[in-house]
C-alpha atoms as a PDB file:
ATOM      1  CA  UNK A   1       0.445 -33.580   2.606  1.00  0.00           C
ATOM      2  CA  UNK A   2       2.525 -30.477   2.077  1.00  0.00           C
ATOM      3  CA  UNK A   3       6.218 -30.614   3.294  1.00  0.00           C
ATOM      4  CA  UNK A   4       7.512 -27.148   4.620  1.00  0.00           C
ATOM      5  CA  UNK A   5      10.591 -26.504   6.174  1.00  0.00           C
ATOM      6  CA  UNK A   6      10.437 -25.310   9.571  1.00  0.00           C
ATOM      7  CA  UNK A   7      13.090 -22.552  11.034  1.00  0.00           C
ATOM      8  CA  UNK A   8      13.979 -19.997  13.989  1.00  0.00           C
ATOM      9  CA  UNK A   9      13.773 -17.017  14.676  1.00  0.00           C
ATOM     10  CA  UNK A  10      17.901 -16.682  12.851  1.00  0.00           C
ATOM     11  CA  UNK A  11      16.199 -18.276   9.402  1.00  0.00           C
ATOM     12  CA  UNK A  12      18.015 -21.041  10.591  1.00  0.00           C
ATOM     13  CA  UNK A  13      16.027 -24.841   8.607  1.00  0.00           C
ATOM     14  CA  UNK A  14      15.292 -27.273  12.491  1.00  0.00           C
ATOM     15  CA  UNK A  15      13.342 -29.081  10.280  1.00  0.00           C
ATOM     16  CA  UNK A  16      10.435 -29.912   8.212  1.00  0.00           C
ATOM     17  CA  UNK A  17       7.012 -29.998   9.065  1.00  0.00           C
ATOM     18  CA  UNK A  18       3.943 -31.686   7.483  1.00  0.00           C
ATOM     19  CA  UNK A  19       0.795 -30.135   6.899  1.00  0.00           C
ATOM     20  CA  UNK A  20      -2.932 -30.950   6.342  1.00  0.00           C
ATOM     21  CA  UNK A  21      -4.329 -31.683   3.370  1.00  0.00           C
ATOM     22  CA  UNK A  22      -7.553 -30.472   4.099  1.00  0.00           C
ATOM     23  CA  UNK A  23      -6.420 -26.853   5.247  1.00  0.00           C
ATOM     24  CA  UNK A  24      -2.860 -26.165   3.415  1.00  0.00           C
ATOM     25  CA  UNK A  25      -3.368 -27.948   0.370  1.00  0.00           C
ATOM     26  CA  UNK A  26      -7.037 -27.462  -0.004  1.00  0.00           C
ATOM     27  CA  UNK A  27      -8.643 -26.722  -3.992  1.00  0.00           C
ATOM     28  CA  UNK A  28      -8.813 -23.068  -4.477  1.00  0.00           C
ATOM     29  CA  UNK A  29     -12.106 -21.679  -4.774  1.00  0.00           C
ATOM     30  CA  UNK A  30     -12.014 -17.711  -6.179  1.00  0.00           C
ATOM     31  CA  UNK A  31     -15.338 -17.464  -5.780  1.00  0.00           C
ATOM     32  CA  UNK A  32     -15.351 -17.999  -2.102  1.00  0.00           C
ATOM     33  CA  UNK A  33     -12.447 -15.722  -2.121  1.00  0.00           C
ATOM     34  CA  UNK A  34     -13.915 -12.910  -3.678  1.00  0.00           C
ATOM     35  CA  UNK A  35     -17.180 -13.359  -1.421  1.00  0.00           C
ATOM     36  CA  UNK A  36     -15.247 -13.505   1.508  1.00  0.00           C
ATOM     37  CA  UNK A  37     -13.067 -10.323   0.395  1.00  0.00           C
ATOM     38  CA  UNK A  38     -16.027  -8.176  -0.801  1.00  0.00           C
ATOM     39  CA  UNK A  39     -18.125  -9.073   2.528  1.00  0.00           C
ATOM     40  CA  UNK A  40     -14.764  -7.682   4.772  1.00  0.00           C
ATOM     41  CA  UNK A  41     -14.368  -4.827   2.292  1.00  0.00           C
ATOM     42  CA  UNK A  42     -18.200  -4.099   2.799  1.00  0.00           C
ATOM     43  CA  UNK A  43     -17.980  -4.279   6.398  1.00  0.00           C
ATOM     44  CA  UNK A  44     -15.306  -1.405   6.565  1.00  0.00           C
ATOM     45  CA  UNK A  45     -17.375   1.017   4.860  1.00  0.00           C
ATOM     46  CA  UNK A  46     -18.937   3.752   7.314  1.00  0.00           C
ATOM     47  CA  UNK A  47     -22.383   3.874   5.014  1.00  0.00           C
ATOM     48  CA  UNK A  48     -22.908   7.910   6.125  1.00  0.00           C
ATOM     49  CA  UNK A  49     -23.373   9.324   2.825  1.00  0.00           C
ATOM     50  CA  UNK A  50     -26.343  11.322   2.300  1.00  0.00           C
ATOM     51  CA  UNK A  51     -27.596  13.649   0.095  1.00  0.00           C
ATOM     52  CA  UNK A  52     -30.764  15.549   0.181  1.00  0.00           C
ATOM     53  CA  UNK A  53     -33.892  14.669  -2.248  1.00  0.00           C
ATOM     54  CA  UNK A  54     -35.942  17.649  -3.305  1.00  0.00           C
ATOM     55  CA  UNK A  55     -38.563  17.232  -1.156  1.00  0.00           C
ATOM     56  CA  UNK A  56     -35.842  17.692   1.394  1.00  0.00           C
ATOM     57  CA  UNK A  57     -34.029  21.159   0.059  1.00  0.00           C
ATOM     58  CA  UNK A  58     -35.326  24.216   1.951  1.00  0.00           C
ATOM     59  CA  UNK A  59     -37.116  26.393  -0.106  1.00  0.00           C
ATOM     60  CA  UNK A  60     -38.736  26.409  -3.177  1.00  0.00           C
ATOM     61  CA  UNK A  61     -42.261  26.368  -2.418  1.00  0.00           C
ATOM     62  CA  UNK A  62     -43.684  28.674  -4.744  1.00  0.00           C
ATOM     63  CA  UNK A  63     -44.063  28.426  -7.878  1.00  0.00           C
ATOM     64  CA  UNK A  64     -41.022  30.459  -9.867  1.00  0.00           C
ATOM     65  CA  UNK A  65     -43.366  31.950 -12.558  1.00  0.00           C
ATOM     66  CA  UNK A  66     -46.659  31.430 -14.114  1.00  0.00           C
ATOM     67  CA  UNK A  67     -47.824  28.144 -16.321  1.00  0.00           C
ATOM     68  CA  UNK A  68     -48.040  29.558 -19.905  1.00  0.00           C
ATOM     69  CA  UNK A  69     -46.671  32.722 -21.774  1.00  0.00           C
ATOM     70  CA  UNK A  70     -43.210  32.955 -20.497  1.00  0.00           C
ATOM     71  CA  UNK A  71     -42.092  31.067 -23.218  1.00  0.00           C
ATOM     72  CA  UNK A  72     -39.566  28.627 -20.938  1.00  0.00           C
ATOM     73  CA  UNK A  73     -40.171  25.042 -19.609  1.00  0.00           C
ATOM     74  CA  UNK A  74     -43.043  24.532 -17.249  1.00  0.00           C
ATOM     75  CA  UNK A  75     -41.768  24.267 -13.505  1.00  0.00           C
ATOM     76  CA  UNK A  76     -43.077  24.610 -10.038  1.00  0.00           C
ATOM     77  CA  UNK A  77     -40.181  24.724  -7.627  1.00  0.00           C
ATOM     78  CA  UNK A  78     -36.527  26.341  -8.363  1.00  0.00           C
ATOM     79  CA  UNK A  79     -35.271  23.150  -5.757  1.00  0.00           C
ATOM     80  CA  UNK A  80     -36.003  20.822  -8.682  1.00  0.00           C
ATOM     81  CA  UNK A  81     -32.954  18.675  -9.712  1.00  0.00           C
ATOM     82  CA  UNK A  82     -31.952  20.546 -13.069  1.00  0.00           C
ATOM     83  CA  UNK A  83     -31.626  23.768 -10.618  1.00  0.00           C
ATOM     84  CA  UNK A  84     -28.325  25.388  -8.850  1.00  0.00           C
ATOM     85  CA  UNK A  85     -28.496  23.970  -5.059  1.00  0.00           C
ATOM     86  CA  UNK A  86     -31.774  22.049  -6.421  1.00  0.00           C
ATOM     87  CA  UNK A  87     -31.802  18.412  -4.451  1.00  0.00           C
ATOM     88  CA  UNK A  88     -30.236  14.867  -5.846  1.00  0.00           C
ATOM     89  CA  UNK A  89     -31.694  12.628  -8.304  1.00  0.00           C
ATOM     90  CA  UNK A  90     -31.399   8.628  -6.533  1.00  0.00           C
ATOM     91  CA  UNK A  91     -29.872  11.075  -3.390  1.00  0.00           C
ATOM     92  CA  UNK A  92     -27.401   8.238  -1.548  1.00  0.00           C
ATOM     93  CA  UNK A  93     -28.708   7.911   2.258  1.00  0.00           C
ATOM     94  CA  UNK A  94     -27.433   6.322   5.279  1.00  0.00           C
ATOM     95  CA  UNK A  95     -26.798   2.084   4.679  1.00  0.00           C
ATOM     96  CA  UNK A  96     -25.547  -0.621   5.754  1.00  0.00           C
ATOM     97  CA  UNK A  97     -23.052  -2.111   3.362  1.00  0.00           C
ATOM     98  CA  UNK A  98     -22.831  -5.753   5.538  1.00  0.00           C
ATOM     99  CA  UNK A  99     -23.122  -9.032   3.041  1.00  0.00           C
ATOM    100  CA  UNK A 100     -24.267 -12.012   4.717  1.00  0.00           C
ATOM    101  CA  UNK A 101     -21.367 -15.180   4.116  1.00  0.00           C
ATOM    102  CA  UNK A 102     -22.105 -18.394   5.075  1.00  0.00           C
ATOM    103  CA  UNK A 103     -20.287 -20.305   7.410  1.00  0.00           C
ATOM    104  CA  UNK A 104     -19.234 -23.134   4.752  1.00  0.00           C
ATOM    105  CA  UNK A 105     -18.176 -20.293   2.375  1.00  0.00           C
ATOM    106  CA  UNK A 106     -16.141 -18.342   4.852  1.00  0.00           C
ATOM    107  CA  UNK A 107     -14.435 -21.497   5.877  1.00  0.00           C
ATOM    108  CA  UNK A 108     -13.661 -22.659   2.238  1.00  0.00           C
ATOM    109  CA  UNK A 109     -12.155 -18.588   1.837  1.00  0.00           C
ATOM    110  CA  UNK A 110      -9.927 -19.323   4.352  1.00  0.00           C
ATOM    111  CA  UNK A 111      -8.661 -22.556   3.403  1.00  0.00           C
ATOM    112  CA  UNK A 112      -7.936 -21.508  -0.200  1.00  0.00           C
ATOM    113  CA  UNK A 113      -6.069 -18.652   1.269  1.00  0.00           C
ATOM    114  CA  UNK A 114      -3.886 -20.984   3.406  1.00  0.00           C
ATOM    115  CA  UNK A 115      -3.010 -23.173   0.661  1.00  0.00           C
ATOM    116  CA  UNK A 116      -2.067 -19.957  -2.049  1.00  0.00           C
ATOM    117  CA  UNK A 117       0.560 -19.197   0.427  1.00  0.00           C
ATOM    118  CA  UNK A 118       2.040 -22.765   0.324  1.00  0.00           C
ATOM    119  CA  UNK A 119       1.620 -22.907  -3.278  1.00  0.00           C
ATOM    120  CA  UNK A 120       2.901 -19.635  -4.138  1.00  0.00           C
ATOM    121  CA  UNK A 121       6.274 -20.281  -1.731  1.00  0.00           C
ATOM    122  CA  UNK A 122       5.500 -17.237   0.989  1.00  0.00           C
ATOM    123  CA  UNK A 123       4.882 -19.401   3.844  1.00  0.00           C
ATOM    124  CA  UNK A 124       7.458 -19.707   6.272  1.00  0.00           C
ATOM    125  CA  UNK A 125       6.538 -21.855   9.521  1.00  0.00           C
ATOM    126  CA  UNK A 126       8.678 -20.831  13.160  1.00  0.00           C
ATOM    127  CA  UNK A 127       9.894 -23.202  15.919  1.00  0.00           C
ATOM    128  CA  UNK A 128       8.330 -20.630  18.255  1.00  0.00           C
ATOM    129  CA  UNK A 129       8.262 -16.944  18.866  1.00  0.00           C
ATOM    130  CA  UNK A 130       9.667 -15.962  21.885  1.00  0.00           C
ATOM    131  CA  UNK A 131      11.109 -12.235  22.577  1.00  0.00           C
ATOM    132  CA  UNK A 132      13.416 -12.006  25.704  1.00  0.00           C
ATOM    133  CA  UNK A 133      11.740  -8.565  25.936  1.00  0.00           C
ATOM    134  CA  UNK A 134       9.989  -5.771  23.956  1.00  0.00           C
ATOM    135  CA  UNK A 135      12.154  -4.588  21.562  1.00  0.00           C
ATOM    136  CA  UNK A 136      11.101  -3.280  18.108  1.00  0.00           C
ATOM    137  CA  UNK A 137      14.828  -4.026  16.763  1.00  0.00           C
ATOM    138  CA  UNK A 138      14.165  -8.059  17.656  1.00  0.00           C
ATOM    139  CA  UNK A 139      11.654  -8.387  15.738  1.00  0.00           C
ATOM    140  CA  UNK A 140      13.337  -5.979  12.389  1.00  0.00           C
ATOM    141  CA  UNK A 141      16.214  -8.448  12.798  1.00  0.00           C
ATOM    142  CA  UNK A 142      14.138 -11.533  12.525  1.00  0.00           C
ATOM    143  CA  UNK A 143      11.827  -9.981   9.681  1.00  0.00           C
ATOM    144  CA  UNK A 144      15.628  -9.987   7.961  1.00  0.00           C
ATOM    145  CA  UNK A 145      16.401 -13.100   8.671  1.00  0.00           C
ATOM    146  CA  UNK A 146      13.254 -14.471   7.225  1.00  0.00           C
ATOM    147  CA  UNK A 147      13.411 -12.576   4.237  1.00  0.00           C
ATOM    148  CA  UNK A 148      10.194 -10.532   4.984  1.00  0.00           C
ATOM    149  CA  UNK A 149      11.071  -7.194   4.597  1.00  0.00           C
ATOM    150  CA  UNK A 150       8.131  -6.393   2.429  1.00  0.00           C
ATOM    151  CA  UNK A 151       4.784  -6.799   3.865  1.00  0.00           C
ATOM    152  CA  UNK A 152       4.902  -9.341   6.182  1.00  0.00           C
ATOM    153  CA  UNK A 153       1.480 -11.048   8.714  1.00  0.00           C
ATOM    154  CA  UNK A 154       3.104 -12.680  11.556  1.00  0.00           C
ATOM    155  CA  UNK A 155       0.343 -15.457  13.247  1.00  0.00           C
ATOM    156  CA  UNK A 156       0.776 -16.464  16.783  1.00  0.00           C
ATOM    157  CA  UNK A 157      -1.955 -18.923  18.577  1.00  0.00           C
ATOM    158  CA  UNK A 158      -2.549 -16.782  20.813  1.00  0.00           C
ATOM    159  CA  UNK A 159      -3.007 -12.819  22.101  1.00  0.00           C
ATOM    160  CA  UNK A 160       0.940 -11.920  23.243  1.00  0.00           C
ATOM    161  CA  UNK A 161       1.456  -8.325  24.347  1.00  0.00           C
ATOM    162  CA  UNK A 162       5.460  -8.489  24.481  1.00  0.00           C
ATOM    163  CA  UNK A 163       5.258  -8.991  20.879  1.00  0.00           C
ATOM    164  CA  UNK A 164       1.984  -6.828  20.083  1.00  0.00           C
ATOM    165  CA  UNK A 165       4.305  -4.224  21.626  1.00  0.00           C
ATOM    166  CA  UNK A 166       7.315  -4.864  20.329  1.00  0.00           C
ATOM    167  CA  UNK A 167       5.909  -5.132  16.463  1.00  0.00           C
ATOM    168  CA  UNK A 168       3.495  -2.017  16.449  1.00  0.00           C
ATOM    169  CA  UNK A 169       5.447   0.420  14.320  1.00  0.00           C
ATOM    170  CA  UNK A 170       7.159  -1.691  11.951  1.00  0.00           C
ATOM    171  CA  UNK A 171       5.481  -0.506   8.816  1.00  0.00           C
ATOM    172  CA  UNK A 172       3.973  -3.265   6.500  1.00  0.00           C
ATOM    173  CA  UNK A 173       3.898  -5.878   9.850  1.00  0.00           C
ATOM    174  CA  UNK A 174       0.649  -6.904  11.118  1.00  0.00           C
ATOM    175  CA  UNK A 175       0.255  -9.423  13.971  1.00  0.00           C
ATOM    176  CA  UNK A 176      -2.668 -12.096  13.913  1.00  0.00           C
ATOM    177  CA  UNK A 177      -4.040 -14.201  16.579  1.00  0.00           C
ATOM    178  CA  UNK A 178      -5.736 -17.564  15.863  1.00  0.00           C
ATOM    179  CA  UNK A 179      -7.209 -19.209  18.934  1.00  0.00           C
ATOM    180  CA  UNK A 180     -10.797 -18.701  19.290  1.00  0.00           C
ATOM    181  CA  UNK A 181     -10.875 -16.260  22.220  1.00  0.00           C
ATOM    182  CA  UNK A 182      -8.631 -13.706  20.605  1.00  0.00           C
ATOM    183  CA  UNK A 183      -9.434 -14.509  16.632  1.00  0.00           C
ATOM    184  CA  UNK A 184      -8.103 -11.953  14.129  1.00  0.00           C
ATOM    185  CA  UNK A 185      -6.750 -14.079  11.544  1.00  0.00           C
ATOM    186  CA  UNK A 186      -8.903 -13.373   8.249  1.00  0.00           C
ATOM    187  CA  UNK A 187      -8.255 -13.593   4.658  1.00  0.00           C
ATOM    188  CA  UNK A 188      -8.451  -9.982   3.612  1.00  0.00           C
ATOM    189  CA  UNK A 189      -5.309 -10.163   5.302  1.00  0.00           C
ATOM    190  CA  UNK A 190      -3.858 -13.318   4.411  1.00  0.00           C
ATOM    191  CA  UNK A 191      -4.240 -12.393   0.672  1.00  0.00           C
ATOM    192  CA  UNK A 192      -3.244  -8.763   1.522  1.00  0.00           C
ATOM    193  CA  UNK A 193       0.465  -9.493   2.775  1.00  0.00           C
ATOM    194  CA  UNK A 194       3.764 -11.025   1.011  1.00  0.00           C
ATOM    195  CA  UNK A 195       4.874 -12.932   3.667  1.00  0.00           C
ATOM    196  CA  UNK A 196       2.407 -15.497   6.010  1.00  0.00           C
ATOM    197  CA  UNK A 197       4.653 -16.179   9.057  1.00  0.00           C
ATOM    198  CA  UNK A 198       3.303 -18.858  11.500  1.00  0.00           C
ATOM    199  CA  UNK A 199       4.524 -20.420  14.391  1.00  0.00           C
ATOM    200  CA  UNK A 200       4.166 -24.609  14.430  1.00  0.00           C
ATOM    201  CA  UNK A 201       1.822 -23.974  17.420  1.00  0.00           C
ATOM    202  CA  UNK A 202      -0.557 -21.837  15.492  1.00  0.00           C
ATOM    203  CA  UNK A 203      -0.486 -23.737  12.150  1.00  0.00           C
ATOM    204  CA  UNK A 204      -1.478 -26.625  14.262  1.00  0.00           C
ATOM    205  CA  UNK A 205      -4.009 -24.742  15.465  1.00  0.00           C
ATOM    206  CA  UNK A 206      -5.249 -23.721  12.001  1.00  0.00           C
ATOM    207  CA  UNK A 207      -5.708 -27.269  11.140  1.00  0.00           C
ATOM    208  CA  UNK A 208      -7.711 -27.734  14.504  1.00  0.00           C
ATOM    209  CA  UNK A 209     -10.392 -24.562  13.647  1.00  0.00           C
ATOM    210  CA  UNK A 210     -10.878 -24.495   9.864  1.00  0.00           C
ATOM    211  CA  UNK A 211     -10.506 -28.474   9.511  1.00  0.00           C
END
């Protein structure tokens, strides 16, 4: 089982704390990974684009000159592709870019996730994460005390405004929830920051959902 110290909001080491198998020091699968990352990706994308086919240009209904004896090509319409504000070859239309994942698949994303942070050293587990009130500056200091002043996802179980508040402009800080009323935890994001902050309470809670 995977052995990572456990500190407070100062950086301070309380202790150590011991982790599952199954969800922190689970085999990496990249495929599931890249799956996983190319469905989220997918899912962001608007799919508004259009063009307009020629059959869809205005204009162009009759024919620009006769068949023979002009000596150019033969044409019918000036709105064909090969003309100036003619219509699109393939024109792109309106889509939806959503990939289906399956559950397994999504779960075994998340797991390999989990377990590159332990690997790669940029996990750091908190006693708990309590603010005495909403203060931006609380939560720069304990980002520096932590070592995460890069980018930087903080996970708490659980939807907390005080700290929702109190960490919504630091640049590069991004505040995930993991119970399954207010899920946002994902690993787009996981993979996507330097630093995976979690409180003992939500790492236990990890181990409960994606067990």
């Amino acid at each position: 089982m995977p052995k990572v110290a456990m500190v407070n909001m100062q950086g301070k080491k309380v202790g150590d704390i011991e982790l599952s198998d199954n969800t922190f020091g689970a085999e990496i699968h990249e495929s599931a990974l890249h799956t996983v990352v190319r469905a989220q990706l997918n899912a962001k994308r608007q799919g508004t684009q259009s063009a307009k086919t020629r059959t869809e240009v205005r204009g162009g209904g009759r024919k620009i000159y006769r068949q023979k004896g002009t000596g150019n090509a033969r044409h019918h319409s000036r709105r064909a592709p090969q003309f100036t504000h003619g219509g699109v070859v393939f024109a792109p239309k309106p889509r939806d870019y959503r990939i289906s994942v399956p559950r397994k698949v999504r779960r075994l994303a998340m797991k390999s996730a989990l377990t590159t942070k332990v690997i790669d050293g940029d996990l750091i587990v908190l006693d708990k994460m309590v603010l005495s009130e909403a203060k931006t500056k609380l939560v720069v200091q304990m980002l520096k005390d932590l070592g995460a002043t890069r980018k930087a996802l903080l996970v708490l179980p659980q939807n907390d405004e005080t700290v929702l508040r109190a960490s919504g402009n630091i640049q590069g800080l991004k505040v995930a929830f993991v119970s399954r009323e207010s899920a946002t935890l994902n690993v787009l994001d996981i993979l996507g920051h330097d630093k995976f902050i979690v409180t003992e309470e939500a790492a236990r809670m990890c181990e409960e959902v994606y067990d």
